[in-house]
C-alpha atoms as a PDB file:
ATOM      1  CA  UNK A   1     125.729  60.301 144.470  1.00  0.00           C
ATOM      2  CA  UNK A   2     125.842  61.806 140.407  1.00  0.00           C
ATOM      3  CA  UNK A   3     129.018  63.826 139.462  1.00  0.00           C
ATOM      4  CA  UNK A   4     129.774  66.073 137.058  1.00  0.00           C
ATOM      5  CA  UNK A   5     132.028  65.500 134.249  1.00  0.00           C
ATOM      6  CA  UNK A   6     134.471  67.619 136.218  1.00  0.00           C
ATOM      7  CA  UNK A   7     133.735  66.218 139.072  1.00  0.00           C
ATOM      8  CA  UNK A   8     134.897  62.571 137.716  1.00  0.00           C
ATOM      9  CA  UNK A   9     137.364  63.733 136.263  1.00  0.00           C
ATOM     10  CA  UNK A  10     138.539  64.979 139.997  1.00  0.00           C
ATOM     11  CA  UNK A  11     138.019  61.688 141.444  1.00  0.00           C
ATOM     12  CA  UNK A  12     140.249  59.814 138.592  1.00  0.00           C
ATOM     13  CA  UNK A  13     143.133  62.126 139.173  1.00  0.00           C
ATOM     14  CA  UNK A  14     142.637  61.846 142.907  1.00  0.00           C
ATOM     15  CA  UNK A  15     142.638  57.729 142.403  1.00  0.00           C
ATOM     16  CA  UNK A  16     145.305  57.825 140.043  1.00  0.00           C
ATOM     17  CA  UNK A  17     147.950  59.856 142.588  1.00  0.00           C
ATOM     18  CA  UNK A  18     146.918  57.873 145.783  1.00  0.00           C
ATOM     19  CA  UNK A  19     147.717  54.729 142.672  1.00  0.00           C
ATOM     20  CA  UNK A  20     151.236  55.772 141.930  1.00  0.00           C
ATOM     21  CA  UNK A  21     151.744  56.831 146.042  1.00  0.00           C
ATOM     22  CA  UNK A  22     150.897  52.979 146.910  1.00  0.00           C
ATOM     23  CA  UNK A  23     153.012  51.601 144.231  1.00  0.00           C
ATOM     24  CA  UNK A  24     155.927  52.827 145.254  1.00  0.00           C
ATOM     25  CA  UNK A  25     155.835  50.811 148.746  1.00  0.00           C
ATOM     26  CA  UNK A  26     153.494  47.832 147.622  1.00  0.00           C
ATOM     27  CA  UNK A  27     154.690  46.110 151.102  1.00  0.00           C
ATOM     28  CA  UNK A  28     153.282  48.926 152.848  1.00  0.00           C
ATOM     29  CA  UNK A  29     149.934  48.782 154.884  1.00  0.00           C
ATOM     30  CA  UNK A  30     147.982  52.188 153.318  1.00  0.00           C
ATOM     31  CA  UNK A  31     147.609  54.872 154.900  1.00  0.00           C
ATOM     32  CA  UNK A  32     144.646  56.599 157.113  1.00  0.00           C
ATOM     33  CA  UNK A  33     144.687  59.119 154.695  1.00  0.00           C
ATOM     34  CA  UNK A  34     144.254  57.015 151.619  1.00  0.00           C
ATOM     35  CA  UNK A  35     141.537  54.623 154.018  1.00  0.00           C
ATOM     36  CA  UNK A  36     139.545  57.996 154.812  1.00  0.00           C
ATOM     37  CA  UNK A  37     139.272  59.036 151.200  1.00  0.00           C
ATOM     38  CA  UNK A  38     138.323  55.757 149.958  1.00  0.00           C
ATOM     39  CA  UNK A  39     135.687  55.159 152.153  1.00  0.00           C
ATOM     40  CA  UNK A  40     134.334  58.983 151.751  1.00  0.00           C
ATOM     41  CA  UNK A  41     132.017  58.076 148.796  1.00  0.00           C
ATOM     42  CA  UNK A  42     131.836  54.733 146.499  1.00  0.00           C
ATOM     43  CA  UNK A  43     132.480  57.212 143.330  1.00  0.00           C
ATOM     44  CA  UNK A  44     136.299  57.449 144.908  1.00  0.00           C
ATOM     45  CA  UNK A  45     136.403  53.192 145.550  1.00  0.00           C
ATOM     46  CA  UNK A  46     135.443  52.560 142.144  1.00  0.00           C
ATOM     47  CA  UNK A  47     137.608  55.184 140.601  1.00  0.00           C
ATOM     48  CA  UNK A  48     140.676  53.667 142.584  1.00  0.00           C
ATOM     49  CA  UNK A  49     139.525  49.921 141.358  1.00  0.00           C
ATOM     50  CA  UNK A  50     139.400  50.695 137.685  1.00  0.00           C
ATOM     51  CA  UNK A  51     142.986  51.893 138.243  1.00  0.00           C
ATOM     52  CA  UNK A  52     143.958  49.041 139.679  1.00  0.00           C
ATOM     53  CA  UNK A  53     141.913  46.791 136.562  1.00  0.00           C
ATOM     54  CA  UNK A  54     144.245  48.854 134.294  1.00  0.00           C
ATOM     55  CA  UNK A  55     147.576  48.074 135.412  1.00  0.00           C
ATOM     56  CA  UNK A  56     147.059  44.602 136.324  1.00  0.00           C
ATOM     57  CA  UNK A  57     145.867  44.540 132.396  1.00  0.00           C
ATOM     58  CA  UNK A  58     148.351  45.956 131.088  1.00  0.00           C
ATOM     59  CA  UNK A  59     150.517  43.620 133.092  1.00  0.00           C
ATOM     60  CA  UNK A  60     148.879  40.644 131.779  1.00  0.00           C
ATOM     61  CA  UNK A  61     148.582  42.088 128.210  1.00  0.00           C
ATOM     62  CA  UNK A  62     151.973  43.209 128.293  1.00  0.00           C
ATOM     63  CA  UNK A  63     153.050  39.194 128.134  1.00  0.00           C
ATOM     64  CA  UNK A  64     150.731  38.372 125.554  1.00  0.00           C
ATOM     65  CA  UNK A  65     151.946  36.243 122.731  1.00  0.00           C
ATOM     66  CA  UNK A  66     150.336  38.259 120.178  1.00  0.00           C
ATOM     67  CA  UNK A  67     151.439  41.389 121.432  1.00  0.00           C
ATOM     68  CA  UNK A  68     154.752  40.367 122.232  1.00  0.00           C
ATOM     69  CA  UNK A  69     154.570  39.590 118.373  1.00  0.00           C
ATOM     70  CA  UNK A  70     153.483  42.726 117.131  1.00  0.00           C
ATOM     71  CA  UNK A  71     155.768  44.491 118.806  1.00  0.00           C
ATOM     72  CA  UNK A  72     158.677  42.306 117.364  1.00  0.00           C
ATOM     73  CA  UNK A  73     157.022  42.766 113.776  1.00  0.00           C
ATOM     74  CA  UNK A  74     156.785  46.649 115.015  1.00  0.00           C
ATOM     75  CA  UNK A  75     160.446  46.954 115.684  1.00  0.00           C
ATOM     76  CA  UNK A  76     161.530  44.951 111.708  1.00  0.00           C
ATOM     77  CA  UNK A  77     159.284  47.365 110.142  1.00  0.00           C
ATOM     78  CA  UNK A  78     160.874  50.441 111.776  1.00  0.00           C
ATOM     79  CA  UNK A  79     164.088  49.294 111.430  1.00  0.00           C
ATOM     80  CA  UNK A  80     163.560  48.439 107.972  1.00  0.00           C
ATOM     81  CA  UNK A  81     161.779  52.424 107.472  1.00  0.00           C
ATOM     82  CA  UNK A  82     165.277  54.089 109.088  1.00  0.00           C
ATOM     83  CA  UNK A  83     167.238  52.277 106.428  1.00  0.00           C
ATOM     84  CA  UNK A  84     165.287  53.561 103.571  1.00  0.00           C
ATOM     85  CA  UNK A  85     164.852  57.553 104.728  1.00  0.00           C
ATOM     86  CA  UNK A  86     164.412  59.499 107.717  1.00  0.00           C
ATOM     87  CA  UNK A  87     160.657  60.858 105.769  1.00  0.00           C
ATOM     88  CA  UNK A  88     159.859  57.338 106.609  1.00  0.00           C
ATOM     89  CA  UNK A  89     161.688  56.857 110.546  1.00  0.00           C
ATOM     90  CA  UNK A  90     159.289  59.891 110.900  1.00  0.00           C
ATOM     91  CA  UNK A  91     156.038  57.919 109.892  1.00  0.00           C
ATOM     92  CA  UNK A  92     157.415  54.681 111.747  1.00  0.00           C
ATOM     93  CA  UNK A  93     157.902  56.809 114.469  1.00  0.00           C
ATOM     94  CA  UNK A  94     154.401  58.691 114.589  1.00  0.00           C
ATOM     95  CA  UNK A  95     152.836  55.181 114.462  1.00  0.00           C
ATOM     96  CA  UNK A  96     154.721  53.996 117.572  1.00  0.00           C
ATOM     97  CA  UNK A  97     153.473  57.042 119.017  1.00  0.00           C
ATOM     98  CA  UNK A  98     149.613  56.044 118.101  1.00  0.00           C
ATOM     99  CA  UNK A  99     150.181  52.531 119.055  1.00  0.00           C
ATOM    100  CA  UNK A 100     151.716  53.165 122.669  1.00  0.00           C
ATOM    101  CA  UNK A 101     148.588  55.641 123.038  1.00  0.00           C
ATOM    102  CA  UNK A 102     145.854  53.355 122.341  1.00  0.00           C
ATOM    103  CA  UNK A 103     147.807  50.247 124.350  1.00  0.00           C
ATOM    104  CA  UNK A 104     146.717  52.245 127.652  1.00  0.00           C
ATOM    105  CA  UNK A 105     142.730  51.502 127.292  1.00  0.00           C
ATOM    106  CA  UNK A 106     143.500  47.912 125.627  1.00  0.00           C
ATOM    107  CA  UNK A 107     144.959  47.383 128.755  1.00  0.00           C
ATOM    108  CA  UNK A 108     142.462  48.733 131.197  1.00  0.00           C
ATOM    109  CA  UNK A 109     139.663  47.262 129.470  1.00  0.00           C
ATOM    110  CA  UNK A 110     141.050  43.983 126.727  1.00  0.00           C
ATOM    111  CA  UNK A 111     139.048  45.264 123.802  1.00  0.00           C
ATOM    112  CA  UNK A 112     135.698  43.300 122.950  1.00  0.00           C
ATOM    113  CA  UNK A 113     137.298  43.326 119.284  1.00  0.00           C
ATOM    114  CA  UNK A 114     140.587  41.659 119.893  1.00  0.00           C
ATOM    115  CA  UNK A 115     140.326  38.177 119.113  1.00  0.00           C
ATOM    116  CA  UNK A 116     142.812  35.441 119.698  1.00  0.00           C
ATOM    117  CA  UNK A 117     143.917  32.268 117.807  1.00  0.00           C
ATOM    118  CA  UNK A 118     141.652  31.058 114.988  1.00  0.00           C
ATOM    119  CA  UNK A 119     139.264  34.232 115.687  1.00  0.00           C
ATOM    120  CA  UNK A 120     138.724  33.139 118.898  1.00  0.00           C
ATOM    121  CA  UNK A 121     136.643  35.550 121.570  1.00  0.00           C
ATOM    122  CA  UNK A 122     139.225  37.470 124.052  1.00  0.00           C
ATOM    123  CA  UNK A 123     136.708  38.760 126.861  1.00  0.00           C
ATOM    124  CA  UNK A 124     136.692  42.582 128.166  1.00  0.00           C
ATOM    125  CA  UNK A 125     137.200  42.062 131.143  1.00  0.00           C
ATOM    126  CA  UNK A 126     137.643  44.574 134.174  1.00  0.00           C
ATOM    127  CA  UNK A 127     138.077  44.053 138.088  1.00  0.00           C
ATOM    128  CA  UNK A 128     136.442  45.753 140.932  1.00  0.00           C
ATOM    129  CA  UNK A 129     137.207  45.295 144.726  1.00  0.00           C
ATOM    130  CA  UNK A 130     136.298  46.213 148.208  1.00  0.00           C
ATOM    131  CA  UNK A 131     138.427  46.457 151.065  1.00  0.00           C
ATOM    132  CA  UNK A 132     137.481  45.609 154.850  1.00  0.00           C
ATOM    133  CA  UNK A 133     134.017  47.372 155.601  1.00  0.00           C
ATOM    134  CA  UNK A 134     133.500  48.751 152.237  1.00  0.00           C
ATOM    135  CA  UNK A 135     130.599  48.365 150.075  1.00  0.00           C
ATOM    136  CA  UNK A 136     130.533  49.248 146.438  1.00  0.00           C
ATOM    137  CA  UNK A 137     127.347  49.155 143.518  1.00  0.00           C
ATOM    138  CA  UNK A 138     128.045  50.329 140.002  1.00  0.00           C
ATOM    139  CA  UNK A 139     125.922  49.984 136.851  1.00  0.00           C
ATOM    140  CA  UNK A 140     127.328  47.224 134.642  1.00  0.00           C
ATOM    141  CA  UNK A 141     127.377  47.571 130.829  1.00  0.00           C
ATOM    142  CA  UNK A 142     124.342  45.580 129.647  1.00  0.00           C
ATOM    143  CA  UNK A 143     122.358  47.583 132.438  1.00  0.00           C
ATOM    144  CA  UNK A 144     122.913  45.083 134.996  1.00  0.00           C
ATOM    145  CA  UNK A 145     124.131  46.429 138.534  1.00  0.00           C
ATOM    146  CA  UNK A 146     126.822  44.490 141.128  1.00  0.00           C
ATOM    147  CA  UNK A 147     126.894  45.430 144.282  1.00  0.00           C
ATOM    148  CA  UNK A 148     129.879  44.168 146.355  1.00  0.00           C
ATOM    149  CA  UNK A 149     130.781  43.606 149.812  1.00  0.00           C
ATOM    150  CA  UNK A 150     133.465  43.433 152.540  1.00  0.00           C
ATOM    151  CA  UNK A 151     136.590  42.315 151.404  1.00  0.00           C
ATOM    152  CA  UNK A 152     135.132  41.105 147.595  1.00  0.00           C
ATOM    153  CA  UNK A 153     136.422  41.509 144.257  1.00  0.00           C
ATOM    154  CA  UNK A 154     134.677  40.451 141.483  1.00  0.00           C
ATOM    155  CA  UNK A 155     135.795  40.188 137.614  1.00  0.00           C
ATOM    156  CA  UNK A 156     133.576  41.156 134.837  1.00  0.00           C
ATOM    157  CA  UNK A 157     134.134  39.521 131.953  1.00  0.00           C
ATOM    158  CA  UNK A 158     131.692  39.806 128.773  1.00  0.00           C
ATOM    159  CA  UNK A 159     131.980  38.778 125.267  1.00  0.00           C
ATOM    160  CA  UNK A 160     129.616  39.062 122.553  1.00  0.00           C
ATOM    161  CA  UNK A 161     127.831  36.220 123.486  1.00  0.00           C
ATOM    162  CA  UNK A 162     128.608  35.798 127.187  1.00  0.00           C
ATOM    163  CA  UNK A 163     128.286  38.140 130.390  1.00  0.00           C
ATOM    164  CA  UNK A 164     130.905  36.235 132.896  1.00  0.00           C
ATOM    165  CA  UNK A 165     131.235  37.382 136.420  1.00  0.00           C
ATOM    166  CA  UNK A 166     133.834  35.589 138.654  1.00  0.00           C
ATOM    167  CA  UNK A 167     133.699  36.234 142.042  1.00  0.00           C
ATOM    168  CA  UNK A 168     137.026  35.970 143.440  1.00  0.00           C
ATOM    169  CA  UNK A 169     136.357  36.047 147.286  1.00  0.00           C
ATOM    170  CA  UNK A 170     133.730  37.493 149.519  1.00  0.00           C
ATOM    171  CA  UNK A 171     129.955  38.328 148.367  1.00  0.00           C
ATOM    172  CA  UNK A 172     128.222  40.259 145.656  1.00  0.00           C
ATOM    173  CA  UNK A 173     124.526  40.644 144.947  1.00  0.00           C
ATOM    174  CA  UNK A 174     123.164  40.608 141.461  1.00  0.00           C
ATOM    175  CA  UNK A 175     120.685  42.478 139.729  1.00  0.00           C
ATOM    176  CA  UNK A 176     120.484  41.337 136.263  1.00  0.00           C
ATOM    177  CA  UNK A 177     119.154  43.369 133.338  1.00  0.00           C
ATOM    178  CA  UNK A 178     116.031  41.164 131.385  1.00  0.00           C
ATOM    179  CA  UNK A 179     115.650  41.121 127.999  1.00  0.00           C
ATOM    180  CA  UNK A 180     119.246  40.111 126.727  1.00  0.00           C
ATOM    181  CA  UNK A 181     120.044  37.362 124.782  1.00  0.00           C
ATOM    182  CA  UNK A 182     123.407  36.278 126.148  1.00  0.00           C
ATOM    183  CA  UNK A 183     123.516  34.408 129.142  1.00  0.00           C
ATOM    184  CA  UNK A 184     124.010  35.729 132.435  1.00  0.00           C
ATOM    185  CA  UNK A 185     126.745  33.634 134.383  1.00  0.00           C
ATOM    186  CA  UNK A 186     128.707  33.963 137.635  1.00  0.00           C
ATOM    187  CA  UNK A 187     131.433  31.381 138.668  1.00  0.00           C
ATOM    188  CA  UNK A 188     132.298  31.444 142.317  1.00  0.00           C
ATOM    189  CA  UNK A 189     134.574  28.736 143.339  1.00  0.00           C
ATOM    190  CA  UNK A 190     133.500  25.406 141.573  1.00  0.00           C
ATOM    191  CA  UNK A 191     130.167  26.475 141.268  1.00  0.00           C
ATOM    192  CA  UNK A 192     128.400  28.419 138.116  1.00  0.00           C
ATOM    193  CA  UNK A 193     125.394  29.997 138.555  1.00  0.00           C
ATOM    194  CA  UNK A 194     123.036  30.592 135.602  1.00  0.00           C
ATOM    195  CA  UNK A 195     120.693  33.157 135.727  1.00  0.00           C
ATOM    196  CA  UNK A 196     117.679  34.296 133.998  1.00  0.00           C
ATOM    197  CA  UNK A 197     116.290  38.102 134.296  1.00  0.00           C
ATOM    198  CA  UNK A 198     117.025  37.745 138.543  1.00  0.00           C
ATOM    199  CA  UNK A 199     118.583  39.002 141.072  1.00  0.00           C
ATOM    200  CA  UNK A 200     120.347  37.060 143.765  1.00  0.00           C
ATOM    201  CA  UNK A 201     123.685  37.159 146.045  1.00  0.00           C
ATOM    202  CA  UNK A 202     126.528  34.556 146.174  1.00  0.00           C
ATOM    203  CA  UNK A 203     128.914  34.291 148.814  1.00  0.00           C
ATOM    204  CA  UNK A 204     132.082  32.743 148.404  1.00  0.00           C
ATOM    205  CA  UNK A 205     133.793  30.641 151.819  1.00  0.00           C
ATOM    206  CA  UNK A 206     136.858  28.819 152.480  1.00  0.00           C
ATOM    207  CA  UNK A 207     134.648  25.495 152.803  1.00  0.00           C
ATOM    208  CA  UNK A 208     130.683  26.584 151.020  1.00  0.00           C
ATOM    209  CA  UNK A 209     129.037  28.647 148.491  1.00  0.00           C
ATOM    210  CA  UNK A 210     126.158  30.425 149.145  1.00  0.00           C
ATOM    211  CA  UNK A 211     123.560  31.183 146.927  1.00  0.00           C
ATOM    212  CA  UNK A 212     120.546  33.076 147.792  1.00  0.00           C
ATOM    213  CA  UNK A 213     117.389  33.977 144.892  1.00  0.00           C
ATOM    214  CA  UNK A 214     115.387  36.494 145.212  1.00  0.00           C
ATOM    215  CA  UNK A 215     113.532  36.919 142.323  1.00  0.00           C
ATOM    216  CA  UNK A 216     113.530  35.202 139.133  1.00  0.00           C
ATOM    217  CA  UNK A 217     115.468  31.392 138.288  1.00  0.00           C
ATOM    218  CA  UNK A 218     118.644  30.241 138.776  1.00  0.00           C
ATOM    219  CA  UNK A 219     120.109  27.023 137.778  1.00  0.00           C
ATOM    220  CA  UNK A 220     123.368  25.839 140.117  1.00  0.00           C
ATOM    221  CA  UNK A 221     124.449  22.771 138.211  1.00  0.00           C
ATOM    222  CA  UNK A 222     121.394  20.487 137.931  1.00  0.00           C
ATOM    223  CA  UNK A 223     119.805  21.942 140.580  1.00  0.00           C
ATOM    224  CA  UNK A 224     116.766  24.673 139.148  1.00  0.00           C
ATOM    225  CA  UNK A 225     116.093  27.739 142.161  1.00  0.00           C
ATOM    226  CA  UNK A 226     113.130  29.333 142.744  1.00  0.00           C
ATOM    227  CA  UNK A 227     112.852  32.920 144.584  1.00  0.00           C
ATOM    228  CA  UNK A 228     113.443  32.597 148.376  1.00  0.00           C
ATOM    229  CA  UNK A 229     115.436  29.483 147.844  1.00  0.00           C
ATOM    230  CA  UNK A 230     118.901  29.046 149.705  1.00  0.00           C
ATOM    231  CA  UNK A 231     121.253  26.643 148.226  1.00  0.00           C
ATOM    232  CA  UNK A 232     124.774  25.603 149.977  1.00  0.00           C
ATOM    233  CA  UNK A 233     127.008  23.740 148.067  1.00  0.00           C
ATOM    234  CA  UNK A 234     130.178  22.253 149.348  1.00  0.00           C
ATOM    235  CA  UNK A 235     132.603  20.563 147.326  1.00  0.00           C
ATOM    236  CA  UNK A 236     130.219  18.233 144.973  1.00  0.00           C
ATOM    237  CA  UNK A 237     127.295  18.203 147.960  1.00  0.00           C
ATOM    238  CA  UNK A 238     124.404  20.676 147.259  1.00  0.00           C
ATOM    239  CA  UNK A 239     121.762  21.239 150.070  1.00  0.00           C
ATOM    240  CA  UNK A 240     119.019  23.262 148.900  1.00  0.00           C
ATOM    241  CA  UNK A 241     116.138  24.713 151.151  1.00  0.00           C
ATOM    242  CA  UNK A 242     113.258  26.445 149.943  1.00  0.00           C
ATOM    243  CA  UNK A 243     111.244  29.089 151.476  1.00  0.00           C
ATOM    244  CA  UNK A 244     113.683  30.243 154.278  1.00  0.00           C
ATOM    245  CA  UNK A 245     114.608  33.562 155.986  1.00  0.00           C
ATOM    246  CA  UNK A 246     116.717  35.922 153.671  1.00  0.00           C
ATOM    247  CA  UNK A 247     116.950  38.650 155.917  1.00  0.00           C
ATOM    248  CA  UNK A 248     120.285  37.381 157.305  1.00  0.00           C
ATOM    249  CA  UNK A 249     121.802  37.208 154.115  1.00  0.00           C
ATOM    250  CA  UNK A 250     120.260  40.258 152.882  1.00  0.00           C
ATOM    251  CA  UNK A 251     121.072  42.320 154.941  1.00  0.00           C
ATOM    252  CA  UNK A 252     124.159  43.393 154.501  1.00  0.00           C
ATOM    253  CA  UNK A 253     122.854  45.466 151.637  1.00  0.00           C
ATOM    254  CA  UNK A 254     121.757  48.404 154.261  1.00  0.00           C
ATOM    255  CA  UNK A 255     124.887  47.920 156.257  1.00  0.00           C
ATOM    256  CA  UNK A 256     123.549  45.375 158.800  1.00  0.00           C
ATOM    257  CA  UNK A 257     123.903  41.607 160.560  1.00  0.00           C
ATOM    258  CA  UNK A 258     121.436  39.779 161.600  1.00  0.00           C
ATOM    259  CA  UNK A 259     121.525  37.316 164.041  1.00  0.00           C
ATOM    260  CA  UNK A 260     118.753  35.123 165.139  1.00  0.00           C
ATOM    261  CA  UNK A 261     119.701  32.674 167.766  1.00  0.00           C
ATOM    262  CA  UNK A 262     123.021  32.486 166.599  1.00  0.00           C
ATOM    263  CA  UNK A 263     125.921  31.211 168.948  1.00  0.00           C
ATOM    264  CA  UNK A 264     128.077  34.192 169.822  1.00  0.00           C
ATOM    265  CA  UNK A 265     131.506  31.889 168.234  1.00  0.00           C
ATOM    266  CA  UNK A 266     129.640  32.635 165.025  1.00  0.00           C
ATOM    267  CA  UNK A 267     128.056  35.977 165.502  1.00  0.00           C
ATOM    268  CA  UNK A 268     131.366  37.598 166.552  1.00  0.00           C
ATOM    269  CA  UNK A 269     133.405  35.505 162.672  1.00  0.00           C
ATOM    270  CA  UNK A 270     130.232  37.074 160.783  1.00  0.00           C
ATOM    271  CA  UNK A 271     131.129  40.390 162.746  1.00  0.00           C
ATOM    272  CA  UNK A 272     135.068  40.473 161.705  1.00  0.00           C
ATOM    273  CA  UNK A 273     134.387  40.512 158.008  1.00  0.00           C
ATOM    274  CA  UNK A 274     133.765  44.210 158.768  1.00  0.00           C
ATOM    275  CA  UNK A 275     136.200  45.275 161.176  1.00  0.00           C
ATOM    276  CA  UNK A 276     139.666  46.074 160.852  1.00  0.00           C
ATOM    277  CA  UNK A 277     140.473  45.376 164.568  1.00  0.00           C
ATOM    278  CA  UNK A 278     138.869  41.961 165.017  1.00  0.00           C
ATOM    279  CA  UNK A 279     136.990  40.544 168.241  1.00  0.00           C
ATOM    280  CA  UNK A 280     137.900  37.565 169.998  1.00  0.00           C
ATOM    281  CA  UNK A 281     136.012  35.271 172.311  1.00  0.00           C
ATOM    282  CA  UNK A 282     138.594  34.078 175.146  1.00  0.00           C
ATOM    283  CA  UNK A 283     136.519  31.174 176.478  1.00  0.00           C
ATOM    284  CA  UNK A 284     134.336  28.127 175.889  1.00  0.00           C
ATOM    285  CA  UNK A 285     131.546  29.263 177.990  1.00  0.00           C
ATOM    286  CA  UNK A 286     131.344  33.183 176.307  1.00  0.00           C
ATOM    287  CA  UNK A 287     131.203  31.243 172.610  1.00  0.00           C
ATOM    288  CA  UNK A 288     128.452  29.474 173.045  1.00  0.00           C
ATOM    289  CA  UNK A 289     125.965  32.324 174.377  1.00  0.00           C
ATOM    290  CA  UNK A 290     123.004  32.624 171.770  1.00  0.00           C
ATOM    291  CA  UNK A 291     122.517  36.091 170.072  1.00  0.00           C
ATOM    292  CA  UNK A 292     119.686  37.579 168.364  1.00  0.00           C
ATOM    293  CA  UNK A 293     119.225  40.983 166.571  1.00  0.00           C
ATOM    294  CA  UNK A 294     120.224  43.245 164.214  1.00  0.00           C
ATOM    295  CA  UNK A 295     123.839  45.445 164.543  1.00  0.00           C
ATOM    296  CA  UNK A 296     125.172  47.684 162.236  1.00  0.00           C
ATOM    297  CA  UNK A 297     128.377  46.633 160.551  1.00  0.00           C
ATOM    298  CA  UNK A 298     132.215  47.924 160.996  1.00  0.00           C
ATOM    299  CA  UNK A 299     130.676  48.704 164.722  1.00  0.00           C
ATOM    300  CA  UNK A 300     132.369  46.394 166.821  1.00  0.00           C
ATOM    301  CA  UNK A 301     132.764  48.352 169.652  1.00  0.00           C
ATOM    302  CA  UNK A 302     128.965  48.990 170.120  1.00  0.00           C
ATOM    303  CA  UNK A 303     128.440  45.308 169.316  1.00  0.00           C
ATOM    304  CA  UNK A 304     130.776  44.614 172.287  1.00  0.00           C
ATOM    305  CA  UNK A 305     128.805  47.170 174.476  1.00  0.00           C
ATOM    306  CA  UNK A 306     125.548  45.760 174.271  1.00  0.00           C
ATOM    307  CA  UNK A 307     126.786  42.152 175.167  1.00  0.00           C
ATOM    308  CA  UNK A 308     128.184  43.856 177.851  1.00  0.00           C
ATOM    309  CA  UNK A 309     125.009  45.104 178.809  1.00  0.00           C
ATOM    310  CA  UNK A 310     122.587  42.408 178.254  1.00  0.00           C
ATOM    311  CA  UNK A 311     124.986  39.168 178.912  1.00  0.00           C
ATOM    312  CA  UNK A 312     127.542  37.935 181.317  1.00  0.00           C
ATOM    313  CA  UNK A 313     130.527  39.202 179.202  1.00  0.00           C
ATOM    314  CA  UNK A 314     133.588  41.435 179.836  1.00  0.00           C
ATOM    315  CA  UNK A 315     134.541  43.260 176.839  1.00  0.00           C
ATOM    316  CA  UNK A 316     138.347  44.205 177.402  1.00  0.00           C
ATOM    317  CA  UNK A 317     139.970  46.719 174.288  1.00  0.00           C
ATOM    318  CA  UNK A 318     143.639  46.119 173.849  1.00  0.00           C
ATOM    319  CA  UNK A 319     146.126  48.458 172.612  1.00  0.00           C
ATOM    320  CA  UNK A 320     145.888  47.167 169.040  1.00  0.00           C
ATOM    321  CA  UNK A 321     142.430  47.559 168.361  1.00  0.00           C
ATOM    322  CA  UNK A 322     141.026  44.201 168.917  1.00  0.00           C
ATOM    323  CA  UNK A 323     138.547  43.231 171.952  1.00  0.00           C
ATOM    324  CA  UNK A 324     138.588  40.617 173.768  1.00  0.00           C
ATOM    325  CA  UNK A 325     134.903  39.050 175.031  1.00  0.00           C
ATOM    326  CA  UNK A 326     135.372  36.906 177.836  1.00  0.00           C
ATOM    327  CA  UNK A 327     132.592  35.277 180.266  1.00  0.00           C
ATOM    328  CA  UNK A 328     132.367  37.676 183.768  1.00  0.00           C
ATOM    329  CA  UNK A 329     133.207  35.926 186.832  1.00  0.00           C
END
């Protein structure tokens, strides 16, 4: 969807207010409202998450040792300027005023030209997140584009001779722009991945990360990918199979699952990422029924419907949202 300047300009007021409206009960689950107009178009997710990168900046930033310096120098010099004439308080005070102005986009975005000690590189970095059953794809800097999914946040972080993505939790897909000299790099968990003018996903687990090529090379470790390979890697153990199905883990892309003989325990876990109200298998004998096929995500009711029709399960809504799948006597 392409907006107008006015129109972005729209959506950052718009994230900015529902911003402030959460902050003020962070405890608070957010509202319908707030849910409805996030999920309305990705333009209003991804206004709303570069909010959020620029407070929890500035929060970081506003700790800073050489900040926190500055601002103690900042304070001598104007104290030393209101001593000496009120012509100068006046020009101590204007600076203040330029300095507190520019801290805002520091914040939101740590400056590619602020180094640290010795000269060293301090990355810009910015954060971008998804909530339960959203998806969100935005055109990086260097051309590159991120897509994210359910329940991911991701942190961008490029230097002049680095682009760094950490994925934080969930599952982004890659798409990276060719022809640049600095390397391409995502860490998710333990695990870098290297990449060279490719696109690929990575999913992040409690236990595994996934790694799926689709085009290009990738190097996890030691271990060199080719497209359509599927590596695994948990703790220190890589597994890495070559020429497999990537439909499953594609998928998700065009808002889908896909199951192909898949044991309904696992089918129904794979199923939750999208849902706010979960579903729940009650018994032994339901858990182990083998599903194939392809269901659209965040649908769980319709999910629950055709089991319903097609297998010996009771589906059984409570008043909370979640449903219960349970063998039929």
């Amino acid at each position: 969807m392409k907006t107008d300047g006015t129109a972005t300009t729209t959506i950052a007021t718009e994230a900015a207010r529902w911003h402030e409206r959460l902050a003020r009960d962070p405890d608070a689950a957010p509202p319908e409202a707030f849910e409805r107009w996030r999920m309305a178009d990705p333009a209003h997710a991804e206004a709303f998450a570069r909010i959020e990168a620029t407070h929890d900046c500035a929060r970081s930033l506003a700790a800073h040792p050489e900040l926190l310096a500055l601002r103690q120098a900042t304070a001598t010099r104007v104290a030393v300027h209101r001593a000496r004439s009120a012509a100068r308080k006046q020009k101590a005070g204007a600076a203040l005023a330029a300095l507190a102005l520019v801290a805002l986009p520091l914040a939101g975005w740590y400056a590619a030209e602020h180094r640290g000690p010795a000269g060293t590189e301090v990355a810009q970095t910015r954060l971008f997140s998804t909530g339960v059953g959203q998806r969100l794809s935005m055109m990086l800097d260097d051309g590159s584009r991120l897509t994210l999914n359910t329940a991911t946040s991701v942190r961008v972080a490029y230097t002049p001779t680095e682009r760094h993505l950490i994925l934080e939790r969930g599952q982004a897909w890659f798409e990276v722009a060719k022809g640049q000299p600095r390397p391409f790099r995502v860490t998710a968990g333990a695990h870098d991945v290297i990449a060279h003018g490719t696109a690929f996903d990575v999913r992040l687990d409690a236990d595994r990360t996934t790694v799926l090529l689709v085009e290009g090379k990738v190097t996890v470790g030691t271990v060199a990918m080719v497209p359509n390979d599927l590596l695994v890697a948990r703790g220190d153990r890589m597994t890495l199979r070559h020429g497999g199905d990537a439909r499953q883990l594609e998928a998700w892309r065009e808002g889908l699952v896909v199951f192909a003989d898949t044991p309904l325990a696992e089918a129904v876990a794979e199923l939750n990422r999208y849902a706010p109200h979960p579903l729940v298998v009650k018994d032994g004998r339901a858990a182990a029924l083998r599903i194939s096929g392809a269901f659209r995500t965040g649908e769980s009711a319709t999910f629950a419907e055709a089991l319903e029709t097609s297998f010996p399960v009771q589906a059984v809504t409570r008043s909370d949202g979640t449903i219960e799948l349970s063998s039929r006597r």
